[in-house]
N, C-alpha and C. Protein backbone atom coordinates (compact mmCIF):
# COMPACT_ATOMS: atom_id res chain seq x y z
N UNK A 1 29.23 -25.95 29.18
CA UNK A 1 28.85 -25.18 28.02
C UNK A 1 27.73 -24.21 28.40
N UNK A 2 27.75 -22.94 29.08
CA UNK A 2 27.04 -22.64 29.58
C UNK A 2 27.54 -21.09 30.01
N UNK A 3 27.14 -19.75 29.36
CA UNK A 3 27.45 -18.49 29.23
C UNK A 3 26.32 -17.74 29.79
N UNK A 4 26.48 -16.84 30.52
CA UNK A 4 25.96 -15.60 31.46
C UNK A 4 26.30 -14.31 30.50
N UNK A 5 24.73 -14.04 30.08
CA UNK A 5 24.66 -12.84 29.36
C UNK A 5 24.41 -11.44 29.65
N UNK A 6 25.45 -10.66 29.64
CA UNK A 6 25.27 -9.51 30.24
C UNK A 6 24.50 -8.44 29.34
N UNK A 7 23.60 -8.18 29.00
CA UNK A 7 23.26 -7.11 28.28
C UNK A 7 22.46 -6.30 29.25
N UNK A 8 21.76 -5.32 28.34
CA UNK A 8 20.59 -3.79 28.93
C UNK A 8 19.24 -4.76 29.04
N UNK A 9 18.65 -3.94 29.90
CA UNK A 9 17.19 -4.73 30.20
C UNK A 9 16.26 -4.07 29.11
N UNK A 10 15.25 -4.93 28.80
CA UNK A 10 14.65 -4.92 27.64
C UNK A 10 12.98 -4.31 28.76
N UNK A 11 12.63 -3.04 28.28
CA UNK A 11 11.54 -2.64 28.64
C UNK A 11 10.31 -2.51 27.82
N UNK A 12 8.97 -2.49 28.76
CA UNK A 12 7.76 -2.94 27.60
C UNK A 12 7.76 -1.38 27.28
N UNK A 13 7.94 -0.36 27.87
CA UNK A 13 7.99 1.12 28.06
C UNK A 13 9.00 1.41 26.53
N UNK A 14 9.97 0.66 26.47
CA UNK A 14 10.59 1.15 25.66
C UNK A 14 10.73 0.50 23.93
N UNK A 15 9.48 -0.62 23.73
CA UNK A 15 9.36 -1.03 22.66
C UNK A 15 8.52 0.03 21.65
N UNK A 16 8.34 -0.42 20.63
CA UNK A 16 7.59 0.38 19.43
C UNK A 16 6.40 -0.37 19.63
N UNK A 17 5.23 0.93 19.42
CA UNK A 17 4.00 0.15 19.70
C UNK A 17 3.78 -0.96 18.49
N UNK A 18 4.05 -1.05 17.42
CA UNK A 18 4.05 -2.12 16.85
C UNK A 18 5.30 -3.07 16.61
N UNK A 19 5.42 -4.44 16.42
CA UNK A 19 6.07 -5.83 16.15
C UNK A 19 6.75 -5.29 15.07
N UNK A 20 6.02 -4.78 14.03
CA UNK A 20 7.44 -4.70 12.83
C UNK A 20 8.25 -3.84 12.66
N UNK A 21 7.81 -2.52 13.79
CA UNK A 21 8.60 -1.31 14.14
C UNK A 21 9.57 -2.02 14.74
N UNK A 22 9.51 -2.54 16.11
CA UNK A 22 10.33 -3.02 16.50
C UNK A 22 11.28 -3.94 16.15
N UNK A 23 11.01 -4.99 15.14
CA UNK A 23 11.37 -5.79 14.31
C UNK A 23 12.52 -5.32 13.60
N UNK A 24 12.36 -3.66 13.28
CA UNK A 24 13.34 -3.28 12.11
C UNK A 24 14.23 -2.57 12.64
N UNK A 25 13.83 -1.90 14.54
CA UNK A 25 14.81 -1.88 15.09
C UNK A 25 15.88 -2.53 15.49
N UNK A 26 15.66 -4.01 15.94
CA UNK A 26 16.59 -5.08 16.49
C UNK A 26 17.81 -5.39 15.00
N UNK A 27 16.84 -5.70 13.87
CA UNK A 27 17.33 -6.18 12.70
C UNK A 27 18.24 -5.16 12.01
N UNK A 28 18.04 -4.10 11.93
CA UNK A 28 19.23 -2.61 11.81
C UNK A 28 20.17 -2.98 12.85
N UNK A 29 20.40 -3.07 14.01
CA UNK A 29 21.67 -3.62 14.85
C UNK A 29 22.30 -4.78 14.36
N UNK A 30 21.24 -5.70 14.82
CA UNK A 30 22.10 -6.89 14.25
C UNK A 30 22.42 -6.81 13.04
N UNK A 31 22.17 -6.42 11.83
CA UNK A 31 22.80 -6.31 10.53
C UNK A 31 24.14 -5.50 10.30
N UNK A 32 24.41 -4.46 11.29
CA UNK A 32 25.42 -3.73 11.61
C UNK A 32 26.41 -4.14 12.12
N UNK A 33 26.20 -5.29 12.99
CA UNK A 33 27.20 -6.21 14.21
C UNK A 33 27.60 -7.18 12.77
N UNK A 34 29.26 -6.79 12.76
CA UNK A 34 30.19 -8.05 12.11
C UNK A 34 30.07 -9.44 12.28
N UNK A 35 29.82 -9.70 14.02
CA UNK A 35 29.90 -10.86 14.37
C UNK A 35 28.71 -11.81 13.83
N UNK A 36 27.92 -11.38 13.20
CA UNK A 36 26.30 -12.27 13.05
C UNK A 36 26.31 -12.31 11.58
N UNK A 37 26.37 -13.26 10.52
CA UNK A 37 26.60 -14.14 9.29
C UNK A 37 25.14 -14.40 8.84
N UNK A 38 24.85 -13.50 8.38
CA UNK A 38 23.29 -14.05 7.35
C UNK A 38 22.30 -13.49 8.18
N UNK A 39 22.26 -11.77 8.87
CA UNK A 39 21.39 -11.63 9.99
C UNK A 39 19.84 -12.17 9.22
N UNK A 40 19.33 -12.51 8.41
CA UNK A 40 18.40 -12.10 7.80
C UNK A 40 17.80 -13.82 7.29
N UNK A 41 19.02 -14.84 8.48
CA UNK A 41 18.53 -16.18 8.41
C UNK A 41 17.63 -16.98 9.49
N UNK A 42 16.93 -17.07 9.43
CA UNK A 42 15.64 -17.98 10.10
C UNK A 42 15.17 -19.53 10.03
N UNK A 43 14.86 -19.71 10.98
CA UNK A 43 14.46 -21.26 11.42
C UNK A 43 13.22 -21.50 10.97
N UNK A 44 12.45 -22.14 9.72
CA UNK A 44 11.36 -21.40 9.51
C UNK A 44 10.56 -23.44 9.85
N UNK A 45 9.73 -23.13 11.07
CA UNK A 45 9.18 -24.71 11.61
C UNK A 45 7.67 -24.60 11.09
N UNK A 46 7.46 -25.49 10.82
CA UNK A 46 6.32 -26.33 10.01
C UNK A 46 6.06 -27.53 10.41
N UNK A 47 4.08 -28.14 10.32
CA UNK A 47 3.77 -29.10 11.06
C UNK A 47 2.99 -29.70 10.16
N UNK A 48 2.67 -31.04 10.13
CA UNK A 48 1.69 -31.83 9.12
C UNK A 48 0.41 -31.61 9.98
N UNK A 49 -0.62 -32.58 9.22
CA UNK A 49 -1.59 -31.80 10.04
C UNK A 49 -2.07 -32.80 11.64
N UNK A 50 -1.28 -33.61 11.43
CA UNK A 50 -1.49 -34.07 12.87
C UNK A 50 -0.28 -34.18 13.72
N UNK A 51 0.33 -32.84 13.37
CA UNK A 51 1.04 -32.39 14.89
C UNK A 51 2.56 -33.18 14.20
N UNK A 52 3.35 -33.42 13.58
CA UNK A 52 4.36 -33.93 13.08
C UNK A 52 5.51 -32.50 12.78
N UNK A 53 6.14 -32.35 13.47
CA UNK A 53 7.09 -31.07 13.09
C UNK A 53 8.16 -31.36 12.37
N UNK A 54 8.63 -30.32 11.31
CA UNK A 54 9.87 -30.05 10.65
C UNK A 54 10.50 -28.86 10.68
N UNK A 55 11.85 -28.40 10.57
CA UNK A 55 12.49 -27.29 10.64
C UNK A 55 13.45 -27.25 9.55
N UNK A 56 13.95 -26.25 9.03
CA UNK A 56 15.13 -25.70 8.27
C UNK A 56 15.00 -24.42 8.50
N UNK A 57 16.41 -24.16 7.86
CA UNK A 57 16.63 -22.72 8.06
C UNK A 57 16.85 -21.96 6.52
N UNK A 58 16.29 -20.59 6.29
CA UNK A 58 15.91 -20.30 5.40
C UNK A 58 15.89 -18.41 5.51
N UNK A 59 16.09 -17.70 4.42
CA UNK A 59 16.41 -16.46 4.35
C UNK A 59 15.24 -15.93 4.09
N UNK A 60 15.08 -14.73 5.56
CA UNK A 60 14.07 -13.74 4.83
C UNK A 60 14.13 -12.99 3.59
N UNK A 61 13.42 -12.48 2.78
CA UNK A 61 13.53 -11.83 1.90
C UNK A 61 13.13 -10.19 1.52
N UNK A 62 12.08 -10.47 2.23
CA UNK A 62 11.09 -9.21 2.58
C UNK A 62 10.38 -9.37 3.81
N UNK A 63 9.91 -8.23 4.30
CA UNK A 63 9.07 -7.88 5.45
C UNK A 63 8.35 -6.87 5.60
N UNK A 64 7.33 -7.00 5.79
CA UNK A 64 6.75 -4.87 6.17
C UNK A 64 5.20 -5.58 7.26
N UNK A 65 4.54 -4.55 7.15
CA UNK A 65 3.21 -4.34 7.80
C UNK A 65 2.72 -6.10 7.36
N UNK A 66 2.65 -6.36 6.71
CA UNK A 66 1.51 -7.63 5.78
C UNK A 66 2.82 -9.04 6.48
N UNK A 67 3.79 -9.05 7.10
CA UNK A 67 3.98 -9.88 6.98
C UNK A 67 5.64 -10.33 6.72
N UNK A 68 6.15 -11.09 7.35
CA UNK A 68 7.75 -12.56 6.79
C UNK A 68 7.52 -13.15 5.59
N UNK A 69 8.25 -12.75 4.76
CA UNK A 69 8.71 -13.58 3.85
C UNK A 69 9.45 -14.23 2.96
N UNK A 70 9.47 -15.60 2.70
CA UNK A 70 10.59 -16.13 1.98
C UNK A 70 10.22 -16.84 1.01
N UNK A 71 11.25 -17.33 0.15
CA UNK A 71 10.80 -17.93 -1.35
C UNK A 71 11.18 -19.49 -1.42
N UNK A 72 10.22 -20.53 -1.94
CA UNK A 72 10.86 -21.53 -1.73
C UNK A 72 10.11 -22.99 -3.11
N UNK A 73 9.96 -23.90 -2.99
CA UNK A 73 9.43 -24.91 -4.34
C UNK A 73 8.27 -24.99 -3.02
N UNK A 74 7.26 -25.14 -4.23
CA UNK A 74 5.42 -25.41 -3.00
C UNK A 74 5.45 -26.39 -2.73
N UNK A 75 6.50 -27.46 -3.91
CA UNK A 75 6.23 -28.99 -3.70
C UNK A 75 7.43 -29.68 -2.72
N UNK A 76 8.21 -28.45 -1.98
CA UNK A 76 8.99 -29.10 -1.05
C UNK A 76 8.26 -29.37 0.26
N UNK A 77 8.89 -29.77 0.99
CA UNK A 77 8.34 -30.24 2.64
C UNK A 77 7.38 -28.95 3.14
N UNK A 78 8.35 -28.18 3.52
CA UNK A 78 7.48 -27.09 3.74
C UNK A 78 6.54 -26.47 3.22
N UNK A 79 6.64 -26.45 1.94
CA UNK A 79 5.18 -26.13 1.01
C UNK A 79 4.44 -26.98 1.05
N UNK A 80 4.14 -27.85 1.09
CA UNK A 80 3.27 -29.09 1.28
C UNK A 80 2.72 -28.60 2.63
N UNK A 81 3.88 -29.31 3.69
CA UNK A 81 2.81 -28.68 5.22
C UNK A 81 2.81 -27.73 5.10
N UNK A 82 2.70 -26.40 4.77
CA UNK A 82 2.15 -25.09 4.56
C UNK A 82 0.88 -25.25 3.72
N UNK A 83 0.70 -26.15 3.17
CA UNK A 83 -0.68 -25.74 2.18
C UNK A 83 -1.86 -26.96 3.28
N UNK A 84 -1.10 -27.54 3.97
CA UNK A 84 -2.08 -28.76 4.44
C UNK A 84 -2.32 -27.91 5.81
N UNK A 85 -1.18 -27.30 6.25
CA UNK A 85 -1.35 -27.07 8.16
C UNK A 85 -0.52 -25.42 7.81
N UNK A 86 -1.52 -24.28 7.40
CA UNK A 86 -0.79 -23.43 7.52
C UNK A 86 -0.50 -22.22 8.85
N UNK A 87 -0.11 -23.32 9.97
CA UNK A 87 0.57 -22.42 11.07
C UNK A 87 2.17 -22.71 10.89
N UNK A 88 2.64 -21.71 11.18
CA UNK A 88 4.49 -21.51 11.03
C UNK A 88 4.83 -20.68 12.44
N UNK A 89 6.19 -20.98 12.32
CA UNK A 89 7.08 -20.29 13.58
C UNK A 89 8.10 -20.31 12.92
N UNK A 90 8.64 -19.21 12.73
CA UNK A 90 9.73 -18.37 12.30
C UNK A 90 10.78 -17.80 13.42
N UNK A 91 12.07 -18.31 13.50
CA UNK A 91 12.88 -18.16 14.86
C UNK A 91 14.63 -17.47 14.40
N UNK A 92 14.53 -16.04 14.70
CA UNK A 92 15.97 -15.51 14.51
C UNK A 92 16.87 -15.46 15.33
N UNK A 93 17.84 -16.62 15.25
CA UNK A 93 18.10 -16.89 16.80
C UNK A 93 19.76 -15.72 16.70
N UNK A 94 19.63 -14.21 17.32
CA UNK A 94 20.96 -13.45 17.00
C UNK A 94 21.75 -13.91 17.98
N UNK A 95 22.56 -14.56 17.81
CA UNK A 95 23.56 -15.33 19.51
C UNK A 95 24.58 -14.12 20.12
N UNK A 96 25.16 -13.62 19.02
CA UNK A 96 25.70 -12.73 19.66
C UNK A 96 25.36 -11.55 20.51
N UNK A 97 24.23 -11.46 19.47
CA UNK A 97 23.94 -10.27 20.82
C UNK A 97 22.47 -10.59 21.82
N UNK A 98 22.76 -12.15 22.09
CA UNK A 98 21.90 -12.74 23.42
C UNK A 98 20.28 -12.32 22.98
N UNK A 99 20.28 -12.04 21.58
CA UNK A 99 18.46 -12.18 20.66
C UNK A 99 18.17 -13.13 20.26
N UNK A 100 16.92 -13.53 20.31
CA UNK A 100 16.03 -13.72 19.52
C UNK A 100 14.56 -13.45 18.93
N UNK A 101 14.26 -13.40 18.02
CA UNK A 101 12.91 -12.84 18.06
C UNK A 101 12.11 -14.50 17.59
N UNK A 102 11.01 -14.60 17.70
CA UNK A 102 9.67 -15.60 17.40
C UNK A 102 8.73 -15.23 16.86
N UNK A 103 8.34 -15.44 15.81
CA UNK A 103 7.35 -14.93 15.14
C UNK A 103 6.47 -16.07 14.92
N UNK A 104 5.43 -16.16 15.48
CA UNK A 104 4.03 -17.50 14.84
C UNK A 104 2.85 -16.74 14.30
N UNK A 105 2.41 -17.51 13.55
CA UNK A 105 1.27 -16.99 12.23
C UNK A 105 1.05 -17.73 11.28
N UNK A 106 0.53 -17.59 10.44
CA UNK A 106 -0.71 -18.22 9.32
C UNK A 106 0.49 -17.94 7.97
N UNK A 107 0.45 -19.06 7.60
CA UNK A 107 1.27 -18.96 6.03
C UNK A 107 0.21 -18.75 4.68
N UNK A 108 0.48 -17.70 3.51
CA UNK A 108 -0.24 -17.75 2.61
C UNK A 108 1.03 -17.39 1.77
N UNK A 109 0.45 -17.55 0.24
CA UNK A 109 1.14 -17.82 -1.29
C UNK A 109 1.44 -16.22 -1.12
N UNK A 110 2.46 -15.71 -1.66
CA UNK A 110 2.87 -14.09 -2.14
C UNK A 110 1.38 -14.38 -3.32
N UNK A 111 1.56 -12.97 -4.24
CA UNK A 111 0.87 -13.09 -5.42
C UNK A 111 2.06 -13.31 -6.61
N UNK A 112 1.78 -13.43 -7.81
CA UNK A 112 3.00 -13.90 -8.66
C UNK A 112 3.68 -13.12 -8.85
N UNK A 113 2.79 -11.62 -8.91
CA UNK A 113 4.00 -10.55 -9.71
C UNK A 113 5.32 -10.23 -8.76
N UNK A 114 4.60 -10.67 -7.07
CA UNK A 114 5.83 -10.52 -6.56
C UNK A 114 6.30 -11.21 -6.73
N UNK A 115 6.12 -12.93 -6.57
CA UNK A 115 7.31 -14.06 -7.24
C UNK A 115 8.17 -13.72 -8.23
N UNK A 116 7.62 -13.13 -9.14
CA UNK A 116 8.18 -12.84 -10.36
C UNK A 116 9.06 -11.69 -9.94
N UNK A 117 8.73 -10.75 -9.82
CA UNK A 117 9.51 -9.61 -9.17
C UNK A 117 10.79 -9.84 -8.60
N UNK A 118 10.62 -10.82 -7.60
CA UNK A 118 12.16 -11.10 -6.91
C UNK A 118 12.72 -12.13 -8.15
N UNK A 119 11.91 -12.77 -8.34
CA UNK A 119 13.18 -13.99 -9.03
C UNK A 119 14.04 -13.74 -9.67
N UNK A 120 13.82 -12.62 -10.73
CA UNK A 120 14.16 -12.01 -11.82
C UNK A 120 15.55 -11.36 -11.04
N UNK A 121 15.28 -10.90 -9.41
CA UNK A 121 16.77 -10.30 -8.75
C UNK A 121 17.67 -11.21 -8.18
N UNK A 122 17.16 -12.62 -8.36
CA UNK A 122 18.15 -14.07 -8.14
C UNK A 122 19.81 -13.60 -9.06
N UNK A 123 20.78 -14.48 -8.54
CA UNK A 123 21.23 -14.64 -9.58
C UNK A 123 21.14 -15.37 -10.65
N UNK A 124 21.58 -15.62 -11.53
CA UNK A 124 21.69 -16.76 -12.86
C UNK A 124 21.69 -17.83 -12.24
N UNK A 125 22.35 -18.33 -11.72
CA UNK A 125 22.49 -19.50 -11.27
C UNK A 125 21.85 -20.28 -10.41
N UNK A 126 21.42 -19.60 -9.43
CA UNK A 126 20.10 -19.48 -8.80
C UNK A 126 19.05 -19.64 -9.25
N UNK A 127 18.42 -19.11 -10.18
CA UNK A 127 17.07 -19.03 -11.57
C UNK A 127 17.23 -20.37 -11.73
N UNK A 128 18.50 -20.85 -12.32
CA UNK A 128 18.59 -22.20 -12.63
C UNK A 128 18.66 -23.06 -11.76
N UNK A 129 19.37 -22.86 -10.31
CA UNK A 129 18.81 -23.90 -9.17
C UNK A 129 17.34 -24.25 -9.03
N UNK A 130 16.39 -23.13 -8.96
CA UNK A 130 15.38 -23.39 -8.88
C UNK A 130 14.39 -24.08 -10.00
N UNK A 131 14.69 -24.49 -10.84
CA UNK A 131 14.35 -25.69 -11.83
C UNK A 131 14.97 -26.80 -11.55
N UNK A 132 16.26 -26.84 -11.45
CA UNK A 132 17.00 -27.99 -10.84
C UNK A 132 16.59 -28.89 -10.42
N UNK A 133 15.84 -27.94 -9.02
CA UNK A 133 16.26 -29.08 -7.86
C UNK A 133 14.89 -29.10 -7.57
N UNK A 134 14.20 -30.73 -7.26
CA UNK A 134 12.92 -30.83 -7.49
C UNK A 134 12.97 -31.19 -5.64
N UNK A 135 13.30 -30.14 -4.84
CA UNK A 135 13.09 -30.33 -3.86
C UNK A 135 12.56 -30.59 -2.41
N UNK A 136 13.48 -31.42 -1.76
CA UNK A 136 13.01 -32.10 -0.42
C UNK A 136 12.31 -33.89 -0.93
N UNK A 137 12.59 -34.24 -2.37
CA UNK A 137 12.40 -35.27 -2.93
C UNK A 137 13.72 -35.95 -3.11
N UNK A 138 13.47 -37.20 -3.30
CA UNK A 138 14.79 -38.35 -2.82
C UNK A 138 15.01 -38.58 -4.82
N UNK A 139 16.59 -37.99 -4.77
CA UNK A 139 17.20 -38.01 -6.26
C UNK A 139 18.39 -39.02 -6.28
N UNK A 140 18.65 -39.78 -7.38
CA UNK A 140 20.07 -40.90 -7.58
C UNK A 140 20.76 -40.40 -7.27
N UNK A 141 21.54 -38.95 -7.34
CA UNK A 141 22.98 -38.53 -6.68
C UNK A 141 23.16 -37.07 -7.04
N UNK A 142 24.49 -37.29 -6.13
CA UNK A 142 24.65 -35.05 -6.74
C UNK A 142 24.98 -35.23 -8.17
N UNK A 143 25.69 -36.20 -8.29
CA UNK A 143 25.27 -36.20 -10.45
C UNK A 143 24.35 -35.96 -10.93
N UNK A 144 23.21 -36.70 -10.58
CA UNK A 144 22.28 -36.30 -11.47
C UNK A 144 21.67 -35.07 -11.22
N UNK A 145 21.71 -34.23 -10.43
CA UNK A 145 21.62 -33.02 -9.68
C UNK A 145 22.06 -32.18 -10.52
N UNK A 146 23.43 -32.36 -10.93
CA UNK A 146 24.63 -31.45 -11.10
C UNK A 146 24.37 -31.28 -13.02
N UNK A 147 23.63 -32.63 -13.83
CA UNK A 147 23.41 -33.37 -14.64
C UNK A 147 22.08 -32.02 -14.95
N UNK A 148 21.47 -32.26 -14.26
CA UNK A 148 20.14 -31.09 -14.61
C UNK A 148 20.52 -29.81 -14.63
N UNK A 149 21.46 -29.36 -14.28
CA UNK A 149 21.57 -28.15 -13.51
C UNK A 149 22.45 -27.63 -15.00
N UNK A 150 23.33 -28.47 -15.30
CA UNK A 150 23.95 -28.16 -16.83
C UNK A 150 22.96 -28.17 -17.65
N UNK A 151 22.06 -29.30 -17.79
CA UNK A 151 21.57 -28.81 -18.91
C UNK A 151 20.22 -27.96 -18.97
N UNK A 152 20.02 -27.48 -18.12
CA UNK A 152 19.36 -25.88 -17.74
C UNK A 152 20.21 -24.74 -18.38
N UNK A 153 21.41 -24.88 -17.63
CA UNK A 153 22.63 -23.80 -17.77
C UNK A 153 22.61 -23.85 -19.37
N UNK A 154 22.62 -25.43 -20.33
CA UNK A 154 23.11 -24.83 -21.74
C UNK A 154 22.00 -23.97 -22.39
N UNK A 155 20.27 -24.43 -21.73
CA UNK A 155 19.18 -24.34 -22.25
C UNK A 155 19.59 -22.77 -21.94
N UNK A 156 19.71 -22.20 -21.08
CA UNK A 156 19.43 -20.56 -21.02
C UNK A 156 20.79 -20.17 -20.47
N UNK A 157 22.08 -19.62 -21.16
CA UNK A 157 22.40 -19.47 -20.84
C UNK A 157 22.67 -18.29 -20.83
N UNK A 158 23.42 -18.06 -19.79
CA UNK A 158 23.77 -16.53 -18.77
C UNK A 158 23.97 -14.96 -20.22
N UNK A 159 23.42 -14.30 -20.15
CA UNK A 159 22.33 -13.72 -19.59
C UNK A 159 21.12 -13.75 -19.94
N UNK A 160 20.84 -14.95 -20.65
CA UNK A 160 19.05 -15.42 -21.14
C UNK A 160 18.23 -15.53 -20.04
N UNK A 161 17.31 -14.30 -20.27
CA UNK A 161 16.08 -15.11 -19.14
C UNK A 161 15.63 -16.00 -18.79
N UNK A 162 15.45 -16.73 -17.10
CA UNK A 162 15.51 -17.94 -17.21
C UNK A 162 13.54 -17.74 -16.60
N UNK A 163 12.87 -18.69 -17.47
CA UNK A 163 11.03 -18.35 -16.65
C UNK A 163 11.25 -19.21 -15.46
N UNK A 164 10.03 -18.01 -15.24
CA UNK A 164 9.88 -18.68 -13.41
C UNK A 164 9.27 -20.10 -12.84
N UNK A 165 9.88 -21.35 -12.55
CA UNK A 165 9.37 -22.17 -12.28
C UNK A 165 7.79 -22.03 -11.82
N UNK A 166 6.92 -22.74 -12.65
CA UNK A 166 5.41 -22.78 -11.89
C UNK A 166 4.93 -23.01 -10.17
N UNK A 167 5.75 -24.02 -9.96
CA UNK A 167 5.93 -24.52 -8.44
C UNK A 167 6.21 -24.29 -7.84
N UNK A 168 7.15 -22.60 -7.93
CA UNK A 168 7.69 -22.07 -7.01
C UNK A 168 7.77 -20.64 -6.65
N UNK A 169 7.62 -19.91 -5.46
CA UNK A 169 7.11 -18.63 -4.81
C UNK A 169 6.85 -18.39 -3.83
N UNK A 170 6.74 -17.49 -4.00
CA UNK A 170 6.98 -16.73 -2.24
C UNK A 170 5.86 -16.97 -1.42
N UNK A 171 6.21 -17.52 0.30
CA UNK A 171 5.41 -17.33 1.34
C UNK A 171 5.25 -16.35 2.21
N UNK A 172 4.68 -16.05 2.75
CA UNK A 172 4.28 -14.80 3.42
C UNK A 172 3.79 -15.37 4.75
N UNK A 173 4.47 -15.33 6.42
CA UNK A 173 3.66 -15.29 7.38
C UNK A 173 3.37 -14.24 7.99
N UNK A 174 1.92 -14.01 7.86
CA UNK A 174 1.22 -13.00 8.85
C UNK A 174 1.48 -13.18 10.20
N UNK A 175 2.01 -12.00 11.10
CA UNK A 175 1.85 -12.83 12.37
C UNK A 175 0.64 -12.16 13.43
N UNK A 176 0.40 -13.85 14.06
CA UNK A 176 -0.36 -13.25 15.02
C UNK A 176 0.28 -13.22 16.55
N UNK A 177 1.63 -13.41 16.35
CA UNK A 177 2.37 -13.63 17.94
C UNK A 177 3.91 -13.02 17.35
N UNK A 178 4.76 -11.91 18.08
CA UNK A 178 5.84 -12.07 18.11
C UNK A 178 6.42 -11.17 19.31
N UNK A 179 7.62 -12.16 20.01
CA UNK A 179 8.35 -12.39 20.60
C UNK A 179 9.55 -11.93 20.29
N UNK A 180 10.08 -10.62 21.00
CA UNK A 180 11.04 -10.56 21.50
C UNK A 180 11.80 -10.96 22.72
N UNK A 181 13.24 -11.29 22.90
CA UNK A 181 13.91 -12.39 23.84
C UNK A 181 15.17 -11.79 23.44
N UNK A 182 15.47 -10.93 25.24
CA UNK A 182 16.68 -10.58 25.25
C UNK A 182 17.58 -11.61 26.68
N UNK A 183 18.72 -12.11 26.16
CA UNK A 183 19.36 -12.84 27.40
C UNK A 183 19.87 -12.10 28.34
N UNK A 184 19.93 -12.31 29.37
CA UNK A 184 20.51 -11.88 30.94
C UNK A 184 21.00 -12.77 31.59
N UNK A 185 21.66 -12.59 32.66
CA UNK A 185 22.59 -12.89 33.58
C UNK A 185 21.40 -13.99 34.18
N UNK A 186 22.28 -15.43 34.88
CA UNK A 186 21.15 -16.28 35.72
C UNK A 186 20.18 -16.39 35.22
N UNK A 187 19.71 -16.57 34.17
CA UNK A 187 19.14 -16.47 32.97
C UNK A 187 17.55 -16.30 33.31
N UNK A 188 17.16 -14.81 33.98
CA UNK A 188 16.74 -14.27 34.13
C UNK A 188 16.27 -13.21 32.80
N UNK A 189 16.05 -13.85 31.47
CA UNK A 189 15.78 -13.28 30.45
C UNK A 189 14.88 -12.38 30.15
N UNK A 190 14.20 -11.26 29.42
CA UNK A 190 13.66 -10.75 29.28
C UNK A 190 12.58 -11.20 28.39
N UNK A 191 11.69 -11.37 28.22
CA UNK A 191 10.14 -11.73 26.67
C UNK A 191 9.19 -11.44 26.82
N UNK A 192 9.28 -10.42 25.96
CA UNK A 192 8.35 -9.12 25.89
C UNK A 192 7.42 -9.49 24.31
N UNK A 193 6.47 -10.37 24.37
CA UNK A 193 5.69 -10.70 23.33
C UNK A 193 4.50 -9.98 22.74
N UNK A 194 4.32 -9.59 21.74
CA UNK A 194 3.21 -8.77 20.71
C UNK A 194 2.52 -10.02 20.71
N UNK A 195 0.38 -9.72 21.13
CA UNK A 195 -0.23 -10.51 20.07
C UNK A 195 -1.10 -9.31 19.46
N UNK A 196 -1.59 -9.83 17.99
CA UNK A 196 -2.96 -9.51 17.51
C UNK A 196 -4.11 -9.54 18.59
N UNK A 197 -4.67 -8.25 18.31
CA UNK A 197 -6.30 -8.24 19.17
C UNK A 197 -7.00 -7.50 18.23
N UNK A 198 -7.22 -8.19 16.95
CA UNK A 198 -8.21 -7.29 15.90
C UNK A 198 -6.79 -6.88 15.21
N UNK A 199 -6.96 -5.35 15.25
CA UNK A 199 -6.31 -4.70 14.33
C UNK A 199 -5.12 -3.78 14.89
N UNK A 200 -4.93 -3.98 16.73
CA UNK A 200 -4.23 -3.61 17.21
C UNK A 200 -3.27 -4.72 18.06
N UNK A 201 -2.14 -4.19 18.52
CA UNK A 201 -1.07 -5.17 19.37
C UNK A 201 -1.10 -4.71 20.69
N UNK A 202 -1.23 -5.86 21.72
CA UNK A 202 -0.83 -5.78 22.94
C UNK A 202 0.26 -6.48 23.34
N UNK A 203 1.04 -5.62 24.51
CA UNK A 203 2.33 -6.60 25.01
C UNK A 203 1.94 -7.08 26.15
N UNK A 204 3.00 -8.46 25.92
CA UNK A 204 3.06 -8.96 27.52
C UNK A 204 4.30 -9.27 27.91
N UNK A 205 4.57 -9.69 29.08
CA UNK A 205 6.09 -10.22 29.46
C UNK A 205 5.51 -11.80 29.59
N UNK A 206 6.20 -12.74 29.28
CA UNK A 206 6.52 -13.87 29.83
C UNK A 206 7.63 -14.16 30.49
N UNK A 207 7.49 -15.10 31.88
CA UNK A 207 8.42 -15.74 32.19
C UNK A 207 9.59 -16.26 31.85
N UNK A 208 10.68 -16.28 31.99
CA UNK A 208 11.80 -17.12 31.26
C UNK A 208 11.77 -18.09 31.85
């Protein structure tokens, strides 16, 4: 199980002096390429505070200058270790086209109006998942799941505004590290990593 990746060599000469320039270059391709299903899905890893790791995978939503971000319940796993241990690593692993990028940084709360802002562009049903499901907590069954979720649905139904769960909203990681990772042949890879130095980015190559 084991593939030799032929792509173009990835130069420090030829990146954007900043991470999210570059960021929106890679992510415009891959969003273009058929072969890649949800370009805009991420591995988003989280740690308790004595070093205990968790992972899922989870959809960006937004991005610019300030920051990754995605929307999720505060009182799930990840919101919890996000409010106790807020370092994250964010991982877009594009297979097809032999990418990935790494992003590590500091997790903080969106503000509400943006919570509010997106939720409102959920669908219906969605609005109502997110009351639902009191998640990453241990429930009697997908009945009773399915049990809440109706009677949400009769409480507001489609097209009644549904309010925005209190417990739940958007995270934002700032980064102070990101990693680009292009595959090659003999796996002689390319990683060409951005850090923070103040208010500007320097690159480096790492080893594969």
């Amino acid at each position: 199980m084991r593939e030799q990746y032929r792509t173009t060599e990835l130069l420090a000469a030829d990146l954007a002096p900043e991470p999210i320039e570059q960021f929106t270059r890679w992510f415009k391709e891959t969003a273009a390429n058929p072969a890649i299903h949800e370009p805009n899905a991420m591995i988003v890893s989280t740690a308790t505070p004595d070093g205990r790791p968790s992972s899922r995978t989870v959809l960006l939503k937004h991005y610019d200058d300030a920051g990754f971000v995605f929307f999720t319940n505060y009182g799930s796993r990840k919101g919890r270790e996000l409010e106790a241990n807020p370092h994250a690593s964010l991982l877009f692993p594009w297979h097809p086209l032999a990418r990935q990028v790494i992003v590590t940084g500091r997790a903080v709360h969106t503000g509400r109006d943006e919570t509010v802002a997106y939720f409102r562009t959920r669908p219906h049903g969605s609005q109502l998942g997110a009351w639902a499901s009191p998640q990453s907590t241990v429930i009697p069954s997908r009945s009773d799941l399915l049990a809440r979720y109706d009677d949400l649905a009769a409480r507001y139904p489609d097209p009644e505004q549904v309010p925005v769960p209190p417990n739940w909203g958007g995270i934002r990681v700032i980064p102070d590290a990101v990693e680009f990772w292009q595959g090659h042949e003999n796996r002689l890879h390319d990683r060409l990593r951005y850090l923070r130095d103040g208010d500007t980015w320097h690159v480096e190559r790492l080893a594969p």
